[in-house]
Protein backbone atom coordinates (compact mmCIF):
# COMPACT_ATOMS: atom_id res chain seq x y z
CA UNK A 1 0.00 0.00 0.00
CA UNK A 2 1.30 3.07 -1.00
CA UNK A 3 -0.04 7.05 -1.09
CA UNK A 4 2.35 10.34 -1.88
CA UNK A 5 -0.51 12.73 -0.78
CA UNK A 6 -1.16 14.79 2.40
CA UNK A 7 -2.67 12.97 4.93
CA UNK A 8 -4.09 13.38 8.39
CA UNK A 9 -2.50 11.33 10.97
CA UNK A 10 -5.82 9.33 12.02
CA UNK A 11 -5.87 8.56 7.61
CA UNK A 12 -2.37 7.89 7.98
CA UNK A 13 -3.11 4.59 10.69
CA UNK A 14 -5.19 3.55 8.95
CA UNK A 15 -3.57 2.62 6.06
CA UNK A 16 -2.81 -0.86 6.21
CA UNK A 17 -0.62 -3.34 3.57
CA UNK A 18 -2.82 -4.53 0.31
CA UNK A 19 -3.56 -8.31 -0.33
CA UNK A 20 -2.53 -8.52 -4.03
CA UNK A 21 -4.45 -11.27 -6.23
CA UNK A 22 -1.75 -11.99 -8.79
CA UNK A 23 -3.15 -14.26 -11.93
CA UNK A 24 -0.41 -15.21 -14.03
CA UNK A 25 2.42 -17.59 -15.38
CA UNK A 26 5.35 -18.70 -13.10
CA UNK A 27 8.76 -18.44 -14.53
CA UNK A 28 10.88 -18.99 -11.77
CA UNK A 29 10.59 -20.20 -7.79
CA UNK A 30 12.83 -20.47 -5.55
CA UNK A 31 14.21 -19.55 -1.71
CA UNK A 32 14.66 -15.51 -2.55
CA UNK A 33 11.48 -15.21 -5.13
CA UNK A 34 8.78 -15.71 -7.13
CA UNK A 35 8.75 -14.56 -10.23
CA UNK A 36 6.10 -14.56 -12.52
CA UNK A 37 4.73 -12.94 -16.22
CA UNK A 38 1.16 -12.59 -17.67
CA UNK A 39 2.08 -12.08 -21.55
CA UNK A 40 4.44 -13.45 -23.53
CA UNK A 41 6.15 -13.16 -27.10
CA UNK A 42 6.23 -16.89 -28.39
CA UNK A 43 8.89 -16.78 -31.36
CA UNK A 44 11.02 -13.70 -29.42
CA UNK A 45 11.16 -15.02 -26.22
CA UNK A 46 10.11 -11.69 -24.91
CA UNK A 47 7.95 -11.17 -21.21
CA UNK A 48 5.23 -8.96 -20.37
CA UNK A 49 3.30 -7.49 -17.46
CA UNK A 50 6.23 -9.19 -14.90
CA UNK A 51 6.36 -9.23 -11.18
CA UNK A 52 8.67 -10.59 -8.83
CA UNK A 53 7.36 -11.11 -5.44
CA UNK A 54 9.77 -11.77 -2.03
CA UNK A 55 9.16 -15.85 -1.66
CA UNK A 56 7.97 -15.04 2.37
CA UNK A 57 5.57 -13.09 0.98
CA UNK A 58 3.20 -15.22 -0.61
CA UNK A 59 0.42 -16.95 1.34
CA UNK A 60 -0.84 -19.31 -1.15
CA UNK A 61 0.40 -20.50 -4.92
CA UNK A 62 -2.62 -22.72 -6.75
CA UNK A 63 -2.05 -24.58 -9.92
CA UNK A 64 -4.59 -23.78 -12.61
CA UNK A 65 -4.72 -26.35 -15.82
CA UNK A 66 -5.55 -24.19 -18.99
């Protein structure tokens, strides 16, 4: 969670950290991080729409079978 505007101090607590719902393609796990892409370039090898996410971070990984 993140905000660069002015903000009271009773806003301010309570701001608390976002649950992120992340839908997408792993490319790589392992102790460090996840990392993971949405949109890909098949004959360029070329990813799209990436994030890379801190491995302790991440409550729950499901498998989905397109």
């Amino acid at each position: 969670m993140g905000d660069s505007g002015h903000a009271t101090s009773h806003e301010f607590s309570g701001m608390m950290p976002s649950v992120m719902v992340t839908n997408a393609y792993l490319y790589e796990k392992n102790s460090k991080c996840i990392r993971t892409f949405a949109s890909y370039e098949e004959s360029d090898g070329l990813f799209s729409d990436r994030n890379v996410f801190p491995t302790g971070c991440v409550v729950k990984m499901e498998k989905i079978l397109l």
